[in-house]
C-alpha atoms as a PDB file:
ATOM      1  CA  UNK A   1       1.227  22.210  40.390  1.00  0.00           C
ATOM      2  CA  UNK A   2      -2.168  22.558  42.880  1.00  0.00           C
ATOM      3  CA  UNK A   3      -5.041  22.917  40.492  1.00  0.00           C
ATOM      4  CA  UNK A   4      -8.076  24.320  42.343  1.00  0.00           C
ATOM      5  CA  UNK A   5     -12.049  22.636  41.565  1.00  0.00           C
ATOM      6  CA  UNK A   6     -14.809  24.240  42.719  1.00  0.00           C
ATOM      7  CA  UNK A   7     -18.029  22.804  41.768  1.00  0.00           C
ATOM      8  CA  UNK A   8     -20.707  25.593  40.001  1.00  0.00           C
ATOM      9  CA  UNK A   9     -18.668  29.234  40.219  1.00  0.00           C
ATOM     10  CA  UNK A  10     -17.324  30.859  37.658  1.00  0.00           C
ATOM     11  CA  UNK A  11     -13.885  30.471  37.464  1.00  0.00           C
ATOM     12  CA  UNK A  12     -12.722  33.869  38.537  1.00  0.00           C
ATOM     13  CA  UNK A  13     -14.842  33.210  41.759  1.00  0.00           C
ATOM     14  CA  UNK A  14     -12.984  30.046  42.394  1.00  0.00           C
ATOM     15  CA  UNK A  15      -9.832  31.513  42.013  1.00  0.00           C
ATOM     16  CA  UNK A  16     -10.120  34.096  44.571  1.00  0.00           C
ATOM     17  CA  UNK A  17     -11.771  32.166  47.032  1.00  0.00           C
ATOM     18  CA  UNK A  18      -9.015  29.793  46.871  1.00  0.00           C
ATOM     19  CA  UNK A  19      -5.415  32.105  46.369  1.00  0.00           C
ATOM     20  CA  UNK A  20      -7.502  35.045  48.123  1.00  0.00           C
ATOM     21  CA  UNK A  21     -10.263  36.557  49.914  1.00  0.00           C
ATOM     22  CA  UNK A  22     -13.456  36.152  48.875  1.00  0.00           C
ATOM     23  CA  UNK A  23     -14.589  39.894  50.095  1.00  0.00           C
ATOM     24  CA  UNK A  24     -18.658  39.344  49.354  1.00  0.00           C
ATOM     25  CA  UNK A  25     -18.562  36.046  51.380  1.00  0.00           C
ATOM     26  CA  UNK A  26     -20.360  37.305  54.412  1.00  0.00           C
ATOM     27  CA  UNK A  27     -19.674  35.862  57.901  1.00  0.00           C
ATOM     28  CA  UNK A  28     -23.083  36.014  59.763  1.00  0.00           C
ATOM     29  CA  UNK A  29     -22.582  34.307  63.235  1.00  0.00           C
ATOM     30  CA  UNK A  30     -19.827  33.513  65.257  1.00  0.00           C
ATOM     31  CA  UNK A  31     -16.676  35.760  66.532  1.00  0.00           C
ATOM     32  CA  UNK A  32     -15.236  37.561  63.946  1.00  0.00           C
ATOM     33  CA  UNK A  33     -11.184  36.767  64.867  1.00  0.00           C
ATOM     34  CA  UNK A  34     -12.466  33.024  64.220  1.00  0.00           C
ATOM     35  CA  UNK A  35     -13.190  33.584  60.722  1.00  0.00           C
ATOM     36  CA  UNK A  36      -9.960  35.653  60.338  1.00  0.00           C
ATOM     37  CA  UNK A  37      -7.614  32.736  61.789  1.00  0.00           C
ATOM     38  CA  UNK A  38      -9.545  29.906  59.913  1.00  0.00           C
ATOM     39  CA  UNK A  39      -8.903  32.328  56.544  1.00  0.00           C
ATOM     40  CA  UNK A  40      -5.205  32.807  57.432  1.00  0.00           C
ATOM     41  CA  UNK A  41      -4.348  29.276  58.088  1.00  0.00           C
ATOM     42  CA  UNK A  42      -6.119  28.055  54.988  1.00  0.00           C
ATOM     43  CA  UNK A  43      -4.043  30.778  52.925  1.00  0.00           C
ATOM     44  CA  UNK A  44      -0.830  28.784  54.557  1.00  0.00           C
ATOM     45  CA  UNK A  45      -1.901  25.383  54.262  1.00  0.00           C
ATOM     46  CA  UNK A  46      -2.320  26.192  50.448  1.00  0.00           C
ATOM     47  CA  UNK A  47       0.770  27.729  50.138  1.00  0.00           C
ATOM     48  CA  UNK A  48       2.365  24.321  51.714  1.00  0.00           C
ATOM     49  CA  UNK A  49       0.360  22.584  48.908  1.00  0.00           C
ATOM     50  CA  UNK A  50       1.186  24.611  46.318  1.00  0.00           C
ATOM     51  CA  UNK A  51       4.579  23.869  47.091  1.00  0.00           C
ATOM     52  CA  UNK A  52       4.204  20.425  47.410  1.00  0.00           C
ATOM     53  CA  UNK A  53       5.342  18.248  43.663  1.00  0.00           C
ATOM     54  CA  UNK A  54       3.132  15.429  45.032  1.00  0.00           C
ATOM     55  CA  UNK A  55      -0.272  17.091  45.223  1.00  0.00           C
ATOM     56  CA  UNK A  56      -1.963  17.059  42.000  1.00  0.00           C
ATOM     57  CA  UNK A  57      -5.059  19.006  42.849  1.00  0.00           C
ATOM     58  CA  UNK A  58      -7.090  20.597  45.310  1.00  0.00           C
ATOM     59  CA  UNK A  59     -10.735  21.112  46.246  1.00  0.00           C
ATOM     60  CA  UNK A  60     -12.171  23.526  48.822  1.00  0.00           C
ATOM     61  CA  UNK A  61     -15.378  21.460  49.611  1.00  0.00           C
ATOM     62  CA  UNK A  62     -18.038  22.106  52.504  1.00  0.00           C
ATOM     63  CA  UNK A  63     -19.909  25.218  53.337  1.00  0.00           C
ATOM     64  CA  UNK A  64     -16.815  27.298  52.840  1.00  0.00           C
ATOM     65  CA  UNK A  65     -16.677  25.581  49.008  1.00  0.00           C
ATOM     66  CA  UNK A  66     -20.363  26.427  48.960  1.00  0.00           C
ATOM     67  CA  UNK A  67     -19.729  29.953  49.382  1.00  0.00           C
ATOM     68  CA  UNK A  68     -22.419  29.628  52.577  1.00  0.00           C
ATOM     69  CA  UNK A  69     -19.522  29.222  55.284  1.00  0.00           C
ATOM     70  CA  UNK A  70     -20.239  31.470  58.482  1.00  0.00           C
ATOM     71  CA  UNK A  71     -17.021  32.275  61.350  1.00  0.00           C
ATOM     72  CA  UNK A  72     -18.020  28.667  62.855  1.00  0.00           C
ATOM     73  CA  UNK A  73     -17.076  27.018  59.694  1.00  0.00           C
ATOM     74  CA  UNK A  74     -14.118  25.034  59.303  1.00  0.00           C
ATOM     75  CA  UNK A  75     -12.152  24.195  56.551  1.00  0.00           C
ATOM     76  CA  UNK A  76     -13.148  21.402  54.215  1.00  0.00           C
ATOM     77  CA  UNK A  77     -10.169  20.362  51.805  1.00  0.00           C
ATOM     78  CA  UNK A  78     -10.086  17.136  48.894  1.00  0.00           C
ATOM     79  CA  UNK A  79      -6.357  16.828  48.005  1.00  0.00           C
ATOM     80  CA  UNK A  80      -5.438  14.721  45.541  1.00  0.00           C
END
């Protein structure tokens, strides 16, 4: 089981930026289509982790954890 830790959102908010879309993050700078590939291949790589009997936990850290992540942004991931 992946359990998802966000530090200060709610937990609702966590929840769909992790298993979904977060649809009022807004993506100021930076091609669009990068924002949309970095968003699809985090949805797989959680779905790998999810999966996974080993990991015990996971933690979307950096700007995109931050909920200040822009199409540059990459993906910032604790897994425990």
């Amino acid at each position: 089981m992946v359990r998802v830790i966000k530090h200060g959102l709610p937990p609702q908010r966590v929840a769909n930026a992790i298993m979904g879309r977060v649809e009022d993050r807004q993506m100021t700078s930076g091609p669009a289509f990068l924002g949309e590939l970095r968003d699809r291949l985090l949805d797989q790589v959680l779905g790998l982790l999810k999966a996974d009997p080993v990991v015990g936990g996971v933690a979307l850290i950096g700007s995109l954890g931050h909920g200040a992540a822009d199409n540059w942004s990459d993906i910032d991931l604790l897994i425990l």
